[in-house]
Every structure is written in C-alpha cells, then in structure tokens.
N, C-alpha and C. Protein backbone atom coordinates (compact mmCIF):
# COMPACT_ATOMS: atom_id res chain seq x y z
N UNK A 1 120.12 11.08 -7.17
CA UNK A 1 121.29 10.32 -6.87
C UNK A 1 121.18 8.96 -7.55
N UNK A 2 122.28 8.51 -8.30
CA UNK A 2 122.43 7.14 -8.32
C UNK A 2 123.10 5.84 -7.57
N UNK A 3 122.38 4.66 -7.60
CA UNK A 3 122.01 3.69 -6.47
C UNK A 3 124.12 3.51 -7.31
N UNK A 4 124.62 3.77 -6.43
CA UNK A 4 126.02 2.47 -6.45
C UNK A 4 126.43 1.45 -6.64
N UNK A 5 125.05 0.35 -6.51
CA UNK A 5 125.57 -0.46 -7.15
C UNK A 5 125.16 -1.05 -8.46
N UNK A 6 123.59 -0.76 -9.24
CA UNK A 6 123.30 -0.72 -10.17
C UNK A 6 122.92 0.64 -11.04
N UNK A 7 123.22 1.97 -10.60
CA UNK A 7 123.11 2.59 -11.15
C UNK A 7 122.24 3.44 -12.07
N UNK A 8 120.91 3.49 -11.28
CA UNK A 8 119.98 3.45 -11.49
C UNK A 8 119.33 4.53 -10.65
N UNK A 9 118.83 5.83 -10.90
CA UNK A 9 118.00 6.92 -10.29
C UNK A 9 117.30 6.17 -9.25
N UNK A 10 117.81 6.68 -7.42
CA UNK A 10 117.18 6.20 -6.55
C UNK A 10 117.25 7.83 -5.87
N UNK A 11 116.04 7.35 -4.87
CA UNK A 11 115.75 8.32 -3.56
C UNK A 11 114.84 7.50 -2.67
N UNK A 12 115.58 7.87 -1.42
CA UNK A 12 115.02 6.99 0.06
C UNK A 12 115.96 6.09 0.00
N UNK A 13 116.05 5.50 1.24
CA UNK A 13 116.77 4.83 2.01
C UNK A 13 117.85 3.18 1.15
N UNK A 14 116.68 2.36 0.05
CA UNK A 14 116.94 1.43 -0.55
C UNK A 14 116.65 1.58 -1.69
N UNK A 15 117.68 1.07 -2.99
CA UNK A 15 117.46 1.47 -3.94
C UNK A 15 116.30 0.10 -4.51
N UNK A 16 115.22 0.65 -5.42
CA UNK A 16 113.95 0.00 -5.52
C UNK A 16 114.26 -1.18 -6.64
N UNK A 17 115.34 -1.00 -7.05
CA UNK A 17 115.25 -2.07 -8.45
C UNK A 17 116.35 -2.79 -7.66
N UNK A 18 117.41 -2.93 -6.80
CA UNK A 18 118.50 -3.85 -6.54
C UNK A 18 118.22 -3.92 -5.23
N UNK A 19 117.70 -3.18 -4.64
CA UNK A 19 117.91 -3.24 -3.03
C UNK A 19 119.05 -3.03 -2.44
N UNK A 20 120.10 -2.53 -2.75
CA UNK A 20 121.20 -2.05 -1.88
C UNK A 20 120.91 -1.03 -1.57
N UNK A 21 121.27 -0.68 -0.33
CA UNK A 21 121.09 0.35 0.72
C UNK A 21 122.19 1.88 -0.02
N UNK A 22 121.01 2.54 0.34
CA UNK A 22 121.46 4.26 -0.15
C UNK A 22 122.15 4.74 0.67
N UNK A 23 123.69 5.10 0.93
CA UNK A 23 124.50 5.26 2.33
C UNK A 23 124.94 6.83 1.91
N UNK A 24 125.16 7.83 2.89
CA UNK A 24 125.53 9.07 2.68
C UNK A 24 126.70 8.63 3.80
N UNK A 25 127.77 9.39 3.41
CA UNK A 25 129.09 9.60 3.82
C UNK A 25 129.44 10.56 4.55
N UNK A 26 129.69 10.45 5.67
CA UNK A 26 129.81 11.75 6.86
C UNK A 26 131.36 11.19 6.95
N UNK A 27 132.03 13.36 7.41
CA UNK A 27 133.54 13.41 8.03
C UNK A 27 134.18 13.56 6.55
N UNK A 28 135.24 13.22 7.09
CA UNK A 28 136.53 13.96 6.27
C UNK A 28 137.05 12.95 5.48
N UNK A 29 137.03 11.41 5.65
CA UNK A 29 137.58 10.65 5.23
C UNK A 29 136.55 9.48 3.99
N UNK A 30 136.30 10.57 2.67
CA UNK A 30 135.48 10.60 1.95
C UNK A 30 135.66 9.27 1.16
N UNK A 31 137.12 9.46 0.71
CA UNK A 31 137.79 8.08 -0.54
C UNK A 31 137.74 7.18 0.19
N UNK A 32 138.32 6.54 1.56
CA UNK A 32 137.88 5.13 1.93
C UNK A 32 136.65 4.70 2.66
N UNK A 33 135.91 5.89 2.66
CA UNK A 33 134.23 5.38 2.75
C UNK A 33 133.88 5.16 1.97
N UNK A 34 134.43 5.47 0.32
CA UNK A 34 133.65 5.38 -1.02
C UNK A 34 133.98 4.22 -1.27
N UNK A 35 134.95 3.84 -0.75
CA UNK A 35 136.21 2.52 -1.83
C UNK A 35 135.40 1.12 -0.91
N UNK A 36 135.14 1.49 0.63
CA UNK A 36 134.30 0.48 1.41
C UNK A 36 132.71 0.22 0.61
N UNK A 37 132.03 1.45 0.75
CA UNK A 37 130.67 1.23 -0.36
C UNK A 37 130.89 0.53 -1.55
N UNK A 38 131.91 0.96 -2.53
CA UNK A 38 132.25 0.35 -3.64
C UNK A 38 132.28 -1.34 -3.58
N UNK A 39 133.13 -1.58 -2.59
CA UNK A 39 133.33 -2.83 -2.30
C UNK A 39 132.30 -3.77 -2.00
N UNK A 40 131.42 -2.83 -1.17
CA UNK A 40 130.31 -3.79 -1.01
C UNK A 40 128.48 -3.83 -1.89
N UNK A 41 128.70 -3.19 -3.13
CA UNK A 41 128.36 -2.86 -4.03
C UNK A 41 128.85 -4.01 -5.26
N UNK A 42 130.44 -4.04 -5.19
CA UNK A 42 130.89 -5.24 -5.93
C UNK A 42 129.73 -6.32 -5.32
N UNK A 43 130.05 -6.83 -4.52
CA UNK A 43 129.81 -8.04 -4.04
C UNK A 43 127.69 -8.13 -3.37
N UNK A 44 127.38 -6.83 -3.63
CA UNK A 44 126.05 -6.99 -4.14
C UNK A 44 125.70 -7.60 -5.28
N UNK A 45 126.32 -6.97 -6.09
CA UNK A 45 126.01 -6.74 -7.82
C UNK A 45 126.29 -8.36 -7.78
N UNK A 46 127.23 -9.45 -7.13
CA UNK A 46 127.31 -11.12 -7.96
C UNK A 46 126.27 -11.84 -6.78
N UNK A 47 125.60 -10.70 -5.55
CA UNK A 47 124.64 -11.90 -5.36
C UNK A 47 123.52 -11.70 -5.65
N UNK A 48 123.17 -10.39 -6.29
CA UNK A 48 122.07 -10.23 -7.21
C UNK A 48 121.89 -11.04 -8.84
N UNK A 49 123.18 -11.46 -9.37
CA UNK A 49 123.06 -12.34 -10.35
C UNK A 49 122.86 -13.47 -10.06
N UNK A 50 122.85 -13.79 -8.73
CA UNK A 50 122.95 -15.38 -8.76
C UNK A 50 121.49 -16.22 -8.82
N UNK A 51 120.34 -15.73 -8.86
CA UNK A 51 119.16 -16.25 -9.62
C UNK A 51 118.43 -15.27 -10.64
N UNK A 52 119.10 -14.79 -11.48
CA UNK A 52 118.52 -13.73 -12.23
C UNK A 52 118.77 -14.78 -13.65
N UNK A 53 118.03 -14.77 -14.56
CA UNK A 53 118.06 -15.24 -15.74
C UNK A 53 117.85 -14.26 -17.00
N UNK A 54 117.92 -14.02 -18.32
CA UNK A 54 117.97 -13.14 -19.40
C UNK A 54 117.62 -13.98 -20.46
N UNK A 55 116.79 -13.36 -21.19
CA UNK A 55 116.84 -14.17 -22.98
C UNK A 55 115.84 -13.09 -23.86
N UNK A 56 115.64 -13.04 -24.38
CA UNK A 56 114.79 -12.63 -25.73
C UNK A 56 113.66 -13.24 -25.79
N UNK A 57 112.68 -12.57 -26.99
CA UNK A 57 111.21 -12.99 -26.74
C UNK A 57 111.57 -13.64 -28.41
N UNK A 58 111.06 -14.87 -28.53
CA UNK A 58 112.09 -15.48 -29.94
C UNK A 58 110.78 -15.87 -30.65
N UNK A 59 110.75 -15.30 -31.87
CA UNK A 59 109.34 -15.17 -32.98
C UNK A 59 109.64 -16.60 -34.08
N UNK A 60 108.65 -17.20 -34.22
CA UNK A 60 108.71 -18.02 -35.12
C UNK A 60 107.55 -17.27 -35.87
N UNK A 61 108.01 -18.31 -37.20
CA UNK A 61 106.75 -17.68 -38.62
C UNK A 61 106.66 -18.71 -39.58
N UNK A 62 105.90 -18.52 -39.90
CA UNK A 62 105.47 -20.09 -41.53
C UNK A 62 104.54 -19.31 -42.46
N UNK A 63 104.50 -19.57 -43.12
CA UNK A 63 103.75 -19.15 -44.57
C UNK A 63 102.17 -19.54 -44.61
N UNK A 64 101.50 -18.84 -45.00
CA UNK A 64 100.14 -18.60 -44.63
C UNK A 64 99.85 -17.69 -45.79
N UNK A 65 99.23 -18.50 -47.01
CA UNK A 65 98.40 -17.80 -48.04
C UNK A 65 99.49 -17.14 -48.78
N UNK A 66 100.37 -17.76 -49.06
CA UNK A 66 101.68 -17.07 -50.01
C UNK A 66 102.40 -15.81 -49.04
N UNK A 67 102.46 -15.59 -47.56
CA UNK A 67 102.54 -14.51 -47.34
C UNK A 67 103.79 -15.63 -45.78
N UNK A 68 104.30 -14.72 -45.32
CA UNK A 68 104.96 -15.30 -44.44
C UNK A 68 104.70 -14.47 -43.03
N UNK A 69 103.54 -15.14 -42.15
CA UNK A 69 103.54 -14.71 -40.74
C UNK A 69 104.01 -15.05 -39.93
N UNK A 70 103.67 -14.63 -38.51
CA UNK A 70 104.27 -14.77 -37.32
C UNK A 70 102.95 -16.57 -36.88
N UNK A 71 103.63 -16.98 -36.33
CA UNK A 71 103.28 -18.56 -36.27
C UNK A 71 103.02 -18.42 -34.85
N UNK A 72 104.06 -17.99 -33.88
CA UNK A 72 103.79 -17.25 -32.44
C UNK A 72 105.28 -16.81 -32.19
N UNK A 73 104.98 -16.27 -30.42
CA UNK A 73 106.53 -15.96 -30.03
C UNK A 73 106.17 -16.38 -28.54
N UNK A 74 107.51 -16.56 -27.74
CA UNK A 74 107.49 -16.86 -26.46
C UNK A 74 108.82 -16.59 -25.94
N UNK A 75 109.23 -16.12 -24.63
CA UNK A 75 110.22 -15.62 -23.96
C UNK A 75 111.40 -17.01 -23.90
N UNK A 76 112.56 -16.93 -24.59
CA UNK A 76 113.52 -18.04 -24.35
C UNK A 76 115.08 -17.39 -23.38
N UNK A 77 114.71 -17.88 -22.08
CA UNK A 77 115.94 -17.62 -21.38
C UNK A 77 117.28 -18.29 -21.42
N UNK A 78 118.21 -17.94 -22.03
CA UNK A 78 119.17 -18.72 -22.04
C UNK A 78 120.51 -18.39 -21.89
N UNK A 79 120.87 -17.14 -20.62
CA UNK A 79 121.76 -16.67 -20.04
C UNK A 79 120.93 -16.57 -18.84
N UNK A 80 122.32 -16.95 -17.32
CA UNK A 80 122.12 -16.75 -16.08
C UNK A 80 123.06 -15.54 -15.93
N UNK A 81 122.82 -15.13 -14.69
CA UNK A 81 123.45 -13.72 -14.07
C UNK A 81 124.94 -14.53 -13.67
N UNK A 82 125.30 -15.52 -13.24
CA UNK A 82 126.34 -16.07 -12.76
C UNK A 82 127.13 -16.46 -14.30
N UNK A 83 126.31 -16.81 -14.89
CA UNK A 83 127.27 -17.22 -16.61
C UNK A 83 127.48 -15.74 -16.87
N UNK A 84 126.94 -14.83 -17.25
CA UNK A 84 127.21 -13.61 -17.55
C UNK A 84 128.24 -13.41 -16.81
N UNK A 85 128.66 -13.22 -15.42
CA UNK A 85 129.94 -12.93 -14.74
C UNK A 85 131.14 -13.85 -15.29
N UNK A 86 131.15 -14.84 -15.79
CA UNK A 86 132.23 -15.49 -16.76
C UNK A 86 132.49 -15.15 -17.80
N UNK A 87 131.75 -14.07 -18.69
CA UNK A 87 132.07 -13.81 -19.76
C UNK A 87 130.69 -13.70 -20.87
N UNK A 88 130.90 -13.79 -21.94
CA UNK A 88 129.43 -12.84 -23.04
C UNK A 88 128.71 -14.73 -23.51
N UNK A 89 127.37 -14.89 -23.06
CA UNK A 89 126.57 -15.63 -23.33
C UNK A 89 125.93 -15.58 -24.92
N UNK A 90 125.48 -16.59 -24.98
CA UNK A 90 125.56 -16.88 -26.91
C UNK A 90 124.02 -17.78 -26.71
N UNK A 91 122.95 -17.56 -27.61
CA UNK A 91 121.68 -18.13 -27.64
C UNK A 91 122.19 -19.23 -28.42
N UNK A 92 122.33 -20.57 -28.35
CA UNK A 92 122.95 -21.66 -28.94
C UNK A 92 122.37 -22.12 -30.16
N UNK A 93 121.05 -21.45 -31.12
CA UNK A 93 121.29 -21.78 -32.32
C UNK A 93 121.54 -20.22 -33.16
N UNK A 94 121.57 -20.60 -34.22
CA UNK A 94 121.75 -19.34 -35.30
C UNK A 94 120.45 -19.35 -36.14
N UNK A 95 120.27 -17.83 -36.26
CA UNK A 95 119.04 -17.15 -36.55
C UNK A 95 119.19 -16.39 -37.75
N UNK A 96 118.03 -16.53 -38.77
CA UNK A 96 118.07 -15.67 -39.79
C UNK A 96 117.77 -14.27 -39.96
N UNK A 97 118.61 -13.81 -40.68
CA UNK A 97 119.08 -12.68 -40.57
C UNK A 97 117.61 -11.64 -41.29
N UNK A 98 116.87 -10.60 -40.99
CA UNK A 98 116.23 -9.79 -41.30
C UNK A 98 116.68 -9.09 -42.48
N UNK A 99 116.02 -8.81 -43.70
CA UNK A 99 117.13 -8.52 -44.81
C UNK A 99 116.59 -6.73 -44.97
N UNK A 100 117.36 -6.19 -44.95
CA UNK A 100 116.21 -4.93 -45.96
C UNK A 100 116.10 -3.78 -44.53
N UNK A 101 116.92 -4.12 -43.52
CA UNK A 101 116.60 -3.13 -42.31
C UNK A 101 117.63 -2.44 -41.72
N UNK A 102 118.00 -1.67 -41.45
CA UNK A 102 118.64 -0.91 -40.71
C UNK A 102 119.17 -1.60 -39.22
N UNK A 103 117.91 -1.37 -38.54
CA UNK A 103 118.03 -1.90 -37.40
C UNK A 103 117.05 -3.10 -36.91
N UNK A 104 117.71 -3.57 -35.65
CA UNK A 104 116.23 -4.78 -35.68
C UNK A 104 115.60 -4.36 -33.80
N UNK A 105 114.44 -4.36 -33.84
CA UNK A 105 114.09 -4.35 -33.11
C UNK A 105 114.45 -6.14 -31.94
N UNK A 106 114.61 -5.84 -30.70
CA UNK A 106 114.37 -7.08 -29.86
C UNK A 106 113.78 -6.66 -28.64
N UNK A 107 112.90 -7.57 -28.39
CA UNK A 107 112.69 -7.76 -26.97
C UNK A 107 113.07 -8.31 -25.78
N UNK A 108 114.04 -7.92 -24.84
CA UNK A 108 114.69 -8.66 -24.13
C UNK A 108 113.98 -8.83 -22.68
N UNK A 109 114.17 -10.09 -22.22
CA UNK A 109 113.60 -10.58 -21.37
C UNK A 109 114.19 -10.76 -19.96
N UNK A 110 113.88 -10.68 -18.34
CA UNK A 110 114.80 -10.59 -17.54
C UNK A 110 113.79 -11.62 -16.37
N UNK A 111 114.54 -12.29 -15.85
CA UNK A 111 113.61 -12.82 -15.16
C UNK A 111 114.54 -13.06 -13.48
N UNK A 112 113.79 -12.02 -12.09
CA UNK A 112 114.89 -12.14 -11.19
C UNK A 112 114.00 -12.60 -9.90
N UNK A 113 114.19 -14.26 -9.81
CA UNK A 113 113.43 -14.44 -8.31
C UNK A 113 111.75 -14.36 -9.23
N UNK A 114 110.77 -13.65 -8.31
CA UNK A 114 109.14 -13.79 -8.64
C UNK A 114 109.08 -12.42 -9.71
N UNK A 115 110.00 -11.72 -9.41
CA UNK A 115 109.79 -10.47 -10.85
C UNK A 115 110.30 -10.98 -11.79
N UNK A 116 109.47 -9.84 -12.85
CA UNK A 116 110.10 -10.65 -14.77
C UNK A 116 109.81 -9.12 -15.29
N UNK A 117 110.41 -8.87 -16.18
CA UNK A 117 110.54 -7.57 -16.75
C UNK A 117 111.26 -7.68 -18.48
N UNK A 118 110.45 -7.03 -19.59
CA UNK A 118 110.33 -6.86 -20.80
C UNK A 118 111.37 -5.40 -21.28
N UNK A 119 112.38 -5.41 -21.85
CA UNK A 119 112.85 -4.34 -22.25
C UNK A 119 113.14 -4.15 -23.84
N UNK A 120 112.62 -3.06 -24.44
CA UNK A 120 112.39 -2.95 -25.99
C UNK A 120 113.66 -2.58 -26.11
N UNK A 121 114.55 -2.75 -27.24
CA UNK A 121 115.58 -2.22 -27.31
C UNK A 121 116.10 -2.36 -28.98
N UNK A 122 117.34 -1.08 -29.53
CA UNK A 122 117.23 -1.88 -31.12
C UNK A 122 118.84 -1.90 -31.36
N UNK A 123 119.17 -2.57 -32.00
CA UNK A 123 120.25 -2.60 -32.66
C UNK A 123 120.52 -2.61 -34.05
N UNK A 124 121.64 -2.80 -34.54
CA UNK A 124 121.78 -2.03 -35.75
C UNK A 124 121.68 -3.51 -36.70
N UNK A 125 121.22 -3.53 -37.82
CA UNK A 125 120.99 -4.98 -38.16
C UNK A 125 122.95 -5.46 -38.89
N UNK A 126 123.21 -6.70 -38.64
CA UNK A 126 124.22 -6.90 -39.86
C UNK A 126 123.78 -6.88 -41.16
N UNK A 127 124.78 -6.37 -42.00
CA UNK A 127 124.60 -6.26 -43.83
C UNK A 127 124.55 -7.47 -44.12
N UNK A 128 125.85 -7.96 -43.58
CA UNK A 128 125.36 -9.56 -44.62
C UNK A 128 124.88 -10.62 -44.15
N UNK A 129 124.71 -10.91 -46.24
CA UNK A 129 123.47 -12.30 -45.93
C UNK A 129 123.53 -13.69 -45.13
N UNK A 130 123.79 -13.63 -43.72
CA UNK A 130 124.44 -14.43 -43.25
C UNK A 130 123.42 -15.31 -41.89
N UNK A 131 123.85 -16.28 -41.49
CA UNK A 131 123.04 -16.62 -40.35
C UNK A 131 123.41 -15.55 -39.02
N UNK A 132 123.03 -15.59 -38.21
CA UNK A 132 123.48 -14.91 -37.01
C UNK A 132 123.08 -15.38 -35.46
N UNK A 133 123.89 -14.70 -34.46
CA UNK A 133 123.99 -15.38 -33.36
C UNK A 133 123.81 -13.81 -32.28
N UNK A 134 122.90 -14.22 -31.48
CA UNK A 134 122.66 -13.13 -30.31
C UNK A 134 123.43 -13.31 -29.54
N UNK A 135 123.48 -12.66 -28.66
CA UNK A 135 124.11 -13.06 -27.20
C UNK A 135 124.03 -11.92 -25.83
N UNK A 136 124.90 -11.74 -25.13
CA UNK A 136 124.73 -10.63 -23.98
C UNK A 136 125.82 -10.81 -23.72
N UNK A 137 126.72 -9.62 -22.71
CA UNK A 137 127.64 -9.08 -22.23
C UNK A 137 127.32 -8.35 -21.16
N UNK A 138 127.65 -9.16 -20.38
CA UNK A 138 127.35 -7.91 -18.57
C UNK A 138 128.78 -6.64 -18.57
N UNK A 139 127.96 -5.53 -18.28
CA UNK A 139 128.62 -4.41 -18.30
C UNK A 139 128.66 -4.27 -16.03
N UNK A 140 129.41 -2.80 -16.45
CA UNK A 140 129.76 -2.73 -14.96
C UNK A 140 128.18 -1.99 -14.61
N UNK A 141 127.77 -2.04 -12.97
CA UNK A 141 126.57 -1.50 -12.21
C UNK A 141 125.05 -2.00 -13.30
N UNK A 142 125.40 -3.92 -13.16
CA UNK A 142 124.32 -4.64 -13.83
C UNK A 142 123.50 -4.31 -14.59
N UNK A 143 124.32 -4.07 -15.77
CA UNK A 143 123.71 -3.73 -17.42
C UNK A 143 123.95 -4.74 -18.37
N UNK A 144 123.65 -4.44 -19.18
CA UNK A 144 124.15 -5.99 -20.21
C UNK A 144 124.20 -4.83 -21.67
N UNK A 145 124.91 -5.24 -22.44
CA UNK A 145 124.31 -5.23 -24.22
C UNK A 145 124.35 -6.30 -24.77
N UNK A 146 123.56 -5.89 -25.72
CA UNK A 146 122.84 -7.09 -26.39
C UNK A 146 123.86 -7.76 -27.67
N UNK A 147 124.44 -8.46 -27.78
CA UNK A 147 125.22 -8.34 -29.05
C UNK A 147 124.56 -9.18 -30.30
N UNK A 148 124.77 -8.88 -31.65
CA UNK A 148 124.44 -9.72 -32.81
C UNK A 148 125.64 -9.63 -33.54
N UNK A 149 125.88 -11.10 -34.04
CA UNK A 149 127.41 -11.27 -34.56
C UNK A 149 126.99 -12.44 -35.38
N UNK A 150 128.03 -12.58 -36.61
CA UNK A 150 127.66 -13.28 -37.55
C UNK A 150 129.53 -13.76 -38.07
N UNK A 151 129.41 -14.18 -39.07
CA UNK A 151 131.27 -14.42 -39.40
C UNK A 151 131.63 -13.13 -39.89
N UNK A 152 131.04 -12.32 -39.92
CA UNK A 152 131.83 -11.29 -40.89
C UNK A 152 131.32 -9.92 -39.83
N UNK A 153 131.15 -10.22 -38.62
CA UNK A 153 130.75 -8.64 -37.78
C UNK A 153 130.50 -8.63 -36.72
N UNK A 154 130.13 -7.49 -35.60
CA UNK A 154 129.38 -7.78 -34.12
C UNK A 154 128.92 -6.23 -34.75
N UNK A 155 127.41 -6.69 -33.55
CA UNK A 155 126.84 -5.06 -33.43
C UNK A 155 126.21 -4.96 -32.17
N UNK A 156 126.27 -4.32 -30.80
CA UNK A 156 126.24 -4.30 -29.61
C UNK A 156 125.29 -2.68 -29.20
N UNK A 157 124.19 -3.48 -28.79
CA UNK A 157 123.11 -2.08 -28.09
C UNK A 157 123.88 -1.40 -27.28
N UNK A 158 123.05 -0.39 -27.03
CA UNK A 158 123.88 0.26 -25.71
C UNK A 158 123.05 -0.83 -24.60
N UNK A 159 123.80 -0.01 -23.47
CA UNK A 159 123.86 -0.78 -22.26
C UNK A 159 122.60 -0.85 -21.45
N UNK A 160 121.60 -1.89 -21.52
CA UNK A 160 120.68 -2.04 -20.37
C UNK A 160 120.78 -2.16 -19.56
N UNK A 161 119.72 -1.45 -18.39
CA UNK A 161 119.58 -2.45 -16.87
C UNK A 161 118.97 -3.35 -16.63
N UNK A 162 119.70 -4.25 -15.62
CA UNK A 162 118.76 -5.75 -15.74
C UNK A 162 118.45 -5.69 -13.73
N UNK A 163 118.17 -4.85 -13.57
CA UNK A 163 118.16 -4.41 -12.03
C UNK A 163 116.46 -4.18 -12.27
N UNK A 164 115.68 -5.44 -11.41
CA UNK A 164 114.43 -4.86 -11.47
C UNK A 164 113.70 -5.49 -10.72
N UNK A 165 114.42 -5.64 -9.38
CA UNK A 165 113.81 -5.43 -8.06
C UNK A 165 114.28 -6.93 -7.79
C-alpha cells in the first residue's frame, strides 16, 4: 500500500518516512472517507515542509598540474519546504555548464528536523554552451524535480521523494 500522503510503499500502522497515519476505510461510504483522508494528508504534506530544507552537494575544482580537479564539495541548501509550496526555487548563482555529456549526474541533498538524506539522481545535460541555473519544483505527495535551465532550455528529473522521516 501507498502512504497517502507522500506516497511512498508503507505497511503498519505509520508511514516510516512522513509519519502520517495508515487509515483503512470501513462501510459503504468509501468517497467521503477518502476525500476526509485526502484532506488531511493535504495539510500533512505543508506541515511536513515547514522545517525541511533541499540543495545539492556543489563541487568546486582548480587546476592542479595542467589538469583540472575537484578542489572539494559540500552540501549547499538553498530551498525550504515552505518556499517550495510558493512555487520552483532557483540556486542563486549560475553554474558552468559540463560540456561533452549527455546527462549530468547530481547529488541532491534533503535535510528534515535531525534527519538528512543524499539522493543520486541524473538529468539530461543542456546542449548549449551556456551558463546554467538549478533549481526544484515540489510535485504533488512531497516529491520535487530537479530542474536545469539556461536561456535557451529547461530539463527536469523525474520526480523525487523528499519524505525521509
């Protein structure tokens, strides 16, 4: 069964990544027991965003012996679960574009309350030679995709969960 309000393979009583309660529906009057769960499923799902944070694991690099390495990387959060409910969050500088790839790998980052959770995920790279801009988009039963957009395109992962306890 999936949890109702994040959508996510549960069994037993509470679902383990959101904590809303697993309710079975007794009697005849199926649609406004569903439409009541639903409802209170909505209004799970915005108080589970309201200290949840998101960002990417963001790689810097410098040149080292004619060769260009990784310098380090570290997790930069810079979407909340409550900004996400206003609309698609934007990492506020622009990033150079990977040339020569298909797709780009990212690591996205989730951070909710004392849990923190790492999700690999890829998207399709833009063609052109352009700067570019990440961002996120909350989907319905607390998912996000990832978007990369530049002046001339968008390219959007499929849909993660950001439900993780």
């Amino acid at each position: 069964m999936n949890c109702v309000s994040c959508g996510r393979e549960v069994s037993g009583s509470t679902c383990p990544y959101c904590h809303f309660p697993v309710y079975e529906i007794l009697g005849d009057d199926t649609a406004e027991a569903g439409a009541q769960i639903n409802a209170l499923a909505k209004i799970h799902r915005s108080q589970y965003l309201d200290d949840m944070e998101i960002g990417i694991i963001l790689y810097r690099w410098k040149e080292a012996g004619g060769k260009i390495v990784e310098d380090h990387s570290a997790p930069v959060y810079f979407a909340t679960g409550k900004e996400l409910e206003n609309g698609e969050v934007w990492y506020p500088e622009a990033l150079a574009r990977i040339p020569d790839v298909q797709t780009l790998p990212v690591s996205v980052v989730i951070k909710k309350g004392a849990c923190q959770d790492q999700k690999d995920i890829v998207i399709r790279n833009l063609k052109e030679a352009s700067l570019q801009r990440i961002g996120f988009r909350l989907e319905e039963a607390l998912h996000v995709r990832v978007l990369l957009k530049n002046s001339y395109g968008l390219a959007e992962s499929e849909p993660i969960s950001v439900a993780i306890g």
